[in-house]
N, C-alpha and C. Protein backbone atom coordinates (compact mmCIF):
# COMPACT_ATOMS: atom_id res chain seq x y z
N UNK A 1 0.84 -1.18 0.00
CA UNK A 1 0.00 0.00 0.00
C UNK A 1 0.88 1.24 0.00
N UNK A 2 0.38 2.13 -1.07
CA UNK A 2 1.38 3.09 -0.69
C UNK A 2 0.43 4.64 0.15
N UNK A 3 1.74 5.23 0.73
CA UNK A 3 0.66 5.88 1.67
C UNK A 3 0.46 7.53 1.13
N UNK A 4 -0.72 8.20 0.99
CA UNK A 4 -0.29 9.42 0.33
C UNK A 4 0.20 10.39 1.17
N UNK A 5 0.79 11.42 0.31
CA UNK A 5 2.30 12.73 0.63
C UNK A 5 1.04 13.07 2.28
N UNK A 6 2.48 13.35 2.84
CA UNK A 6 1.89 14.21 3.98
C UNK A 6 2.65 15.33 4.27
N UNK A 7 2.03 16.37 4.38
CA UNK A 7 2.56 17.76 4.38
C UNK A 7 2.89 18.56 5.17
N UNK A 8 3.84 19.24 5.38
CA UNK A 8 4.21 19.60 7.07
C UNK A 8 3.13 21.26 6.55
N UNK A 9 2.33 21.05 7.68
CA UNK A 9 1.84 22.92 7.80
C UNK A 9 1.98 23.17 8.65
N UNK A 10 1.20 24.19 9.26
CA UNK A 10 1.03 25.17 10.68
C UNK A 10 -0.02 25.25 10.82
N UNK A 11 -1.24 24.90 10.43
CA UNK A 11 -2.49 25.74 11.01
C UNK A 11 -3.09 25.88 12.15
N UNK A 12 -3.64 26.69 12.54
CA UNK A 12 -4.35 26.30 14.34
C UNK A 12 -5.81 25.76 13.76
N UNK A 13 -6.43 25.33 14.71
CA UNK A 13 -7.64 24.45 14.16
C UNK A 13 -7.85 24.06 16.17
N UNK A 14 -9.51 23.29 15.78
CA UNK A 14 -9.75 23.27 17.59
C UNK A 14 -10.18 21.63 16.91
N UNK A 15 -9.97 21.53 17.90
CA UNK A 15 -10.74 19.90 18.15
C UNK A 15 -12.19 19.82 19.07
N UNK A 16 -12.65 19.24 19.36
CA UNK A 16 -14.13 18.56 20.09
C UNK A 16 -13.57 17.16 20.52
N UNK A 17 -13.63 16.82 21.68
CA UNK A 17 -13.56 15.97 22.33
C UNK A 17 -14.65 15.31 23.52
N UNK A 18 -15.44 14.76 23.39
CA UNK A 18 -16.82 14.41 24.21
C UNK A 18 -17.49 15.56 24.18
N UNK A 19 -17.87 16.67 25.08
CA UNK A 19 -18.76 17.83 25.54
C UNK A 19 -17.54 18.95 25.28
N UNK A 20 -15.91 18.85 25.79
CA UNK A 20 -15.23 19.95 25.10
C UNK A 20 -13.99 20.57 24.29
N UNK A 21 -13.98 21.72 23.97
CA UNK A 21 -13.53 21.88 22.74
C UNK A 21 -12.10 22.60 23.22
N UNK A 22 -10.96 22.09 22.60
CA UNK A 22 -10.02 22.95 22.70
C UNK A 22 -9.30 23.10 21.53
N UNK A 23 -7.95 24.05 21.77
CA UNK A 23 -7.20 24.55 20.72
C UNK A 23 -5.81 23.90 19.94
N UNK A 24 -6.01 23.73 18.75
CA UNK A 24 -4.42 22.65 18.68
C UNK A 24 -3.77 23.18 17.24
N UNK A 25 -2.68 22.56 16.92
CA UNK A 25 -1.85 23.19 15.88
C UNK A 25 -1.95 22.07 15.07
N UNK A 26 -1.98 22.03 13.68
CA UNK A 26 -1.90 20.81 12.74
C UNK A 26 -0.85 20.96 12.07
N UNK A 27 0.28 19.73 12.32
CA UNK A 27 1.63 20.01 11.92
C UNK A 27 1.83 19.50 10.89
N UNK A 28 1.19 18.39 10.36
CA UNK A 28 0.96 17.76 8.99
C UNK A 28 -0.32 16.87 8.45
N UNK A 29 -0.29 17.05 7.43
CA UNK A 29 -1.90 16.62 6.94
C UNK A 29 -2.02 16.10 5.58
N UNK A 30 -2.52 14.78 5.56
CA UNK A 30 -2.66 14.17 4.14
C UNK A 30 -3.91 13.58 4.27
N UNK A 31 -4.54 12.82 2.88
CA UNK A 31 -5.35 12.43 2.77
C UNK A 31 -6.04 11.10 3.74
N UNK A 32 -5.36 10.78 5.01
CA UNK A 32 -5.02 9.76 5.72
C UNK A 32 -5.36 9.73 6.92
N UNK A 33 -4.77 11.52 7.32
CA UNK A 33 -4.98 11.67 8.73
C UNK A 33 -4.20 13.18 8.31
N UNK A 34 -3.14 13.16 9.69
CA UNK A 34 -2.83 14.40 10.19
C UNK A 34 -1.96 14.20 11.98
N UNK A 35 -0.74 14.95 11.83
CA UNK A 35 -0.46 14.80 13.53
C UNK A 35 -0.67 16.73 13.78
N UNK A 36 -1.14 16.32 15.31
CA UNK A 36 -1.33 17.74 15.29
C UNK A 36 -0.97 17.87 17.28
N UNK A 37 -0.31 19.17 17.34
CA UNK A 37 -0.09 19.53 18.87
C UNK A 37 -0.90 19.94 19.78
N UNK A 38 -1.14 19.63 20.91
CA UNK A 38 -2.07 19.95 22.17
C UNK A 38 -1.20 20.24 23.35
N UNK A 39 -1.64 21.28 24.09
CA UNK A 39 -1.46 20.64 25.30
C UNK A 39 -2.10 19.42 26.16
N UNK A 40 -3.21 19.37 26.02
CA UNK A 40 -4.16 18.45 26.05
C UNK A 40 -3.70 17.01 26.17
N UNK A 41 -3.81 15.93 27.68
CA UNK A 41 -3.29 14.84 27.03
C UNK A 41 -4.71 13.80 26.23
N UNK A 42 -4.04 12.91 25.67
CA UNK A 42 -5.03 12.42 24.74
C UNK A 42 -4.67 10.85 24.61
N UNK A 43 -5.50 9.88 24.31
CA UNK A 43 -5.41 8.51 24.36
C UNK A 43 -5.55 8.00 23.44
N UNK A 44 -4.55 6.75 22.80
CA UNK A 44 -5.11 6.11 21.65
C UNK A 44 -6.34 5.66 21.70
N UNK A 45 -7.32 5.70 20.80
CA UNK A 45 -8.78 5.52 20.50
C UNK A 45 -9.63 6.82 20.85
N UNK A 46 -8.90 7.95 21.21
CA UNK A 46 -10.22 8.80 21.74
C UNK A 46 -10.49 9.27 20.43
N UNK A 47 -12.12 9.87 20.66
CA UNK A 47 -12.68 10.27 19.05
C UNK A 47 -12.44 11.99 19.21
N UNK A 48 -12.52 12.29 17.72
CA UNK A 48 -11.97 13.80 18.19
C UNK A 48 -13.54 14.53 16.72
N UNK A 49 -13.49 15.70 16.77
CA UNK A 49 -13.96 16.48 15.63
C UNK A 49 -12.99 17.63 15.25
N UNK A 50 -12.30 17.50 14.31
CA UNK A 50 -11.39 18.49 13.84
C UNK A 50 -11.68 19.43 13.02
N UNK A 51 -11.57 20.79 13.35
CA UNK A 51 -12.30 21.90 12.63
C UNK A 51 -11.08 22.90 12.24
N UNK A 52 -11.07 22.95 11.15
CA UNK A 52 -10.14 23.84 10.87
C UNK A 52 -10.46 24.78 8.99
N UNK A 53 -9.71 26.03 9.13
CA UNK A 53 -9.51 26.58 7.87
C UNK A 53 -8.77 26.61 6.97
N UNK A 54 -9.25 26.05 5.84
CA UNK A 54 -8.67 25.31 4.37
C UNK A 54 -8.97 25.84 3.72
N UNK A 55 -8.21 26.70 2.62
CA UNK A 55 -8.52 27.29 1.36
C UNK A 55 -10.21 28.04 1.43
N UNK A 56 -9.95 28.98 2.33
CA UNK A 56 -11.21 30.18 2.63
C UNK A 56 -12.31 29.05 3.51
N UNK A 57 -12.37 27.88 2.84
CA UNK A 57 -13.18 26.80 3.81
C UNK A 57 -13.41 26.77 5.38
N UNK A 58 -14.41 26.23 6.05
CA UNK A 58 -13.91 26.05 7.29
C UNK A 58 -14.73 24.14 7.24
N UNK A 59 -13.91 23.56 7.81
CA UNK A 59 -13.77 21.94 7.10
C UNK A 59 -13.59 21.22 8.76
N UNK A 60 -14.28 20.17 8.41
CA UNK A 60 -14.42 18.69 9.46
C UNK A 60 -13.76 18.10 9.21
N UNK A 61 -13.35 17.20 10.16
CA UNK A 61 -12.63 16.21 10.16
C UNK A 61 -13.15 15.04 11.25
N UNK A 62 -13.72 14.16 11.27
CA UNK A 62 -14.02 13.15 12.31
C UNK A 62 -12.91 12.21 12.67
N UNK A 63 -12.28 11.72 13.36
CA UNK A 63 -11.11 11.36 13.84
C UNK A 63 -11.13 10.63 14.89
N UNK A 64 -10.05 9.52 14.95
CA UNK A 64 -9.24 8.49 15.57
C UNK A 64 -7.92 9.27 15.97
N UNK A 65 -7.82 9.25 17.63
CA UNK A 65 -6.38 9.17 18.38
C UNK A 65 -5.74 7.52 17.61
N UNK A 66 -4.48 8.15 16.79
CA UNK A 66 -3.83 6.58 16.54
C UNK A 66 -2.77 6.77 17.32
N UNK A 67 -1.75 7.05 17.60
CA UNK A 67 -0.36 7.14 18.57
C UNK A 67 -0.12 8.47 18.93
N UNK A 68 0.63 8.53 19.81
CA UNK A 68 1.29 9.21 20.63
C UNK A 68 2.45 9.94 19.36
N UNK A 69 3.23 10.95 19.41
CA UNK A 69 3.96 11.11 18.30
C UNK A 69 5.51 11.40 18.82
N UNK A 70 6.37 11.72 17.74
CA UNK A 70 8.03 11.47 18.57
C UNK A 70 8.27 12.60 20.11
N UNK A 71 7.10 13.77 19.83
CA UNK A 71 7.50 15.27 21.08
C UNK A 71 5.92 14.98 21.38
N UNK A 72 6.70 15.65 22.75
CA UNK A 72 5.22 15.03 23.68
C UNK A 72 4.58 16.50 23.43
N UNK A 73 3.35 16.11 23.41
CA UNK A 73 2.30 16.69 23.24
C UNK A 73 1.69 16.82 21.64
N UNK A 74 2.37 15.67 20.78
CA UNK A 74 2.74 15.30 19.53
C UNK A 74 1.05 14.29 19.25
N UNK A 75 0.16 14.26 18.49
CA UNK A 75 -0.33 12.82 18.40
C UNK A 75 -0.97 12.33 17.12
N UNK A 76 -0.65 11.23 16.41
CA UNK A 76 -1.06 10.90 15.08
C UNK A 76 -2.54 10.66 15.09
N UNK A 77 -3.31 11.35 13.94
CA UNK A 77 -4.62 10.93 14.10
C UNK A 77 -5.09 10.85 13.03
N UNK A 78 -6.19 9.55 12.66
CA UNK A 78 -6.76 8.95 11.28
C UNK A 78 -7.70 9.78 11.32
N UNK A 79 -8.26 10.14 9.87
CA UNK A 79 -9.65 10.49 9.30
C UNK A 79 -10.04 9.49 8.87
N UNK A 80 -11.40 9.37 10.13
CA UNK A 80 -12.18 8.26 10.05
C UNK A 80 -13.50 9.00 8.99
N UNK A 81 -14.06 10.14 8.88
CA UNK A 81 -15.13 10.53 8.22
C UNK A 81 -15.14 11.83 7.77
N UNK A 82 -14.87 12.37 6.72
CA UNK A 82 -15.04 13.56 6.00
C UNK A 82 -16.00 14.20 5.12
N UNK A 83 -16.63 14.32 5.09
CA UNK A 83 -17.89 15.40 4.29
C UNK A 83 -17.04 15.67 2.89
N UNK A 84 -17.81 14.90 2.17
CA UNK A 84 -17.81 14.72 0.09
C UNK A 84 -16.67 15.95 0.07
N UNK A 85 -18.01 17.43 0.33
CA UNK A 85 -17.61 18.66 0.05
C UNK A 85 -16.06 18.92 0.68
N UNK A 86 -16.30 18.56 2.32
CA UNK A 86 -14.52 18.74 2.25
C UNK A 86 -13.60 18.09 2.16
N UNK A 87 -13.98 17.06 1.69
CA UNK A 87 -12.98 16.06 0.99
C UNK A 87 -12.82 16.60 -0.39
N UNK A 88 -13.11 17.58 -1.13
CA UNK A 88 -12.67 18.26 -2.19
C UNK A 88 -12.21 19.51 -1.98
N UNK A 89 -12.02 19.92 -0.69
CA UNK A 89 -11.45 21.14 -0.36
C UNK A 89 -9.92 20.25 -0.04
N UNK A 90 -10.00 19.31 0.78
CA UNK A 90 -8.63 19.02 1.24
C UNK A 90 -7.88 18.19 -0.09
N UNK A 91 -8.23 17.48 -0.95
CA UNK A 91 -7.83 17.34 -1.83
C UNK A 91 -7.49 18.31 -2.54
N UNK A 92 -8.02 19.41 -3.28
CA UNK A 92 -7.44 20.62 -3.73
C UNK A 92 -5.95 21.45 -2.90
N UNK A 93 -6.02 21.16 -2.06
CA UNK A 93 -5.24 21.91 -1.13
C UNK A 93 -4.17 21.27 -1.25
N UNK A 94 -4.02 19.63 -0.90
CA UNK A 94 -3.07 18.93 -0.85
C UNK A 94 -2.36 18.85 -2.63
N UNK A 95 -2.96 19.02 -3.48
CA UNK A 95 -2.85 19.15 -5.00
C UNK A 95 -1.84 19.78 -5.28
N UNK A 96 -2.52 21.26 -5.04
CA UNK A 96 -1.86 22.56 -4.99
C UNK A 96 -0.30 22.89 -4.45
N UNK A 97 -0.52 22.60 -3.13
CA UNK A 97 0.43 22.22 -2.53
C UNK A 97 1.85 21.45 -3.08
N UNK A 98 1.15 20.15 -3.75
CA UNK A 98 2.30 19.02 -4.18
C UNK A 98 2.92 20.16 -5.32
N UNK A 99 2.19 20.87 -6.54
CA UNK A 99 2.41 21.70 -7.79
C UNK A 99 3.37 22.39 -7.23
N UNK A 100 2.74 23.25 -6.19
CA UNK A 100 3.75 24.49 -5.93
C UNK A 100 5.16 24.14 -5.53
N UNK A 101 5.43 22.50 -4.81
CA UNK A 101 6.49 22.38 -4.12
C UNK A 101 7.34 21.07 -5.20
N UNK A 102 6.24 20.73 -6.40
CA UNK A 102 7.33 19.84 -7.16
C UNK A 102 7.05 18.66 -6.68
N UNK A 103 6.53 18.10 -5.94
CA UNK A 103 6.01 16.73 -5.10
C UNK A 103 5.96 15.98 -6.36
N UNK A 104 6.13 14.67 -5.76
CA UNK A 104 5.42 13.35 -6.45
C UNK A 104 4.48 13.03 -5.60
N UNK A 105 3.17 12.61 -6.20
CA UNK A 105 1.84 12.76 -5.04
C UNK A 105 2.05 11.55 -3.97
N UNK A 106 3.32 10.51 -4.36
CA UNK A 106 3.04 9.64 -3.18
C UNK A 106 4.89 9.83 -2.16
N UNK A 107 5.00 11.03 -2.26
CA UNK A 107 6.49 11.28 -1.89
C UNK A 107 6.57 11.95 -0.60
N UNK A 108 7.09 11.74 0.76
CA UNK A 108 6.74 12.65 1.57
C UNK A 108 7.83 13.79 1.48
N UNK A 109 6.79 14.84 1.75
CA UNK A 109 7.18 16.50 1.87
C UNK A 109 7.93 16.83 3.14
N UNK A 110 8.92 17.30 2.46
CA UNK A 110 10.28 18.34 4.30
C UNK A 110 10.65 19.06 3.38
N UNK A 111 9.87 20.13 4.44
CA UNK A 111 10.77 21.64 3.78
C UNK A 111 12.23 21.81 3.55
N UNK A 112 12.55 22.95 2.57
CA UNK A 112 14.18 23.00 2.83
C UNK A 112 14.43 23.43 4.17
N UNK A 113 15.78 23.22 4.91
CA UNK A 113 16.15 24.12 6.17
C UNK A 113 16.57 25.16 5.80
C-alpha cells in the first residue's frame, strides 16, 4: 500500500472531544490523517472532531487518536469521516500544494532548512 504525501503545515484548528472543545496546531496533513499539537493529554482511541480553515473553507474532520507522536504533546490521528464537500477542499489543497512544491503525489514533503 502506498501511503499518500503528507505535508508539514502550521495551522491552528480546535478539536471537540466528548462535551469539550479545545485549541491545537496541525503540523501535517494528508489524505489519511494528520499529527497535530495539544497541550491536552489524549489517548489512543479517543474520538476527536477536527475543525479547521482550508482554502477560505472552514472543514471537518471526524477522527481516531492513533499514537502518541516522537514530542510530547505530539499525536497521530486517522480520518475516520469527511464530508464529500470537504474532501474536495482538502484534496485541492493537498494538490496545490504538491504543484507548488514539485512533489510526487506519493512522496513525503520536508521543507528545505
Amino acid at each position: 500500500m502506498i501511503r499518500s504525501t503528507r505535508v508539514f503545515v502550521n495551522i491552528k484548528a480546535t478539536y471537540t472531544i466528548k462535551t469539550s472543545t479545545y485549541s491545537c496546531e496541525v503540523l501535517d496533513l494528508s489524505m489519511e490523517g494528520l499529527k497535530i499539537g495539544t497541550r491536552q493529554i489524549l489517548e489512543a482511541g479517543d474520538l476527536l472532531k477536527i475543525t479547521l480553515d482550508l482554502e477560505s473553507r472552514t472543514i471537518m474532520f471526524f477522527c481516531v487518536v492513533k499514537n502518541k507522536g516522537e514530542n510530547s504533546g505530539e499525536y497521530g490521528i486517522r480520518i475516520e469521516e469527511l464530508h464529500p464537500e470537504d474532501k474536495i477542499v482538502l484534496d485541492d489543497f493537498l494538490l496545490k500544494f504538491m504543484i507548488r512544491s514539485n512533489l510526487d503525489l506519493t512522496e513525503e514533503f520536508k521543507p528545505n532548512p
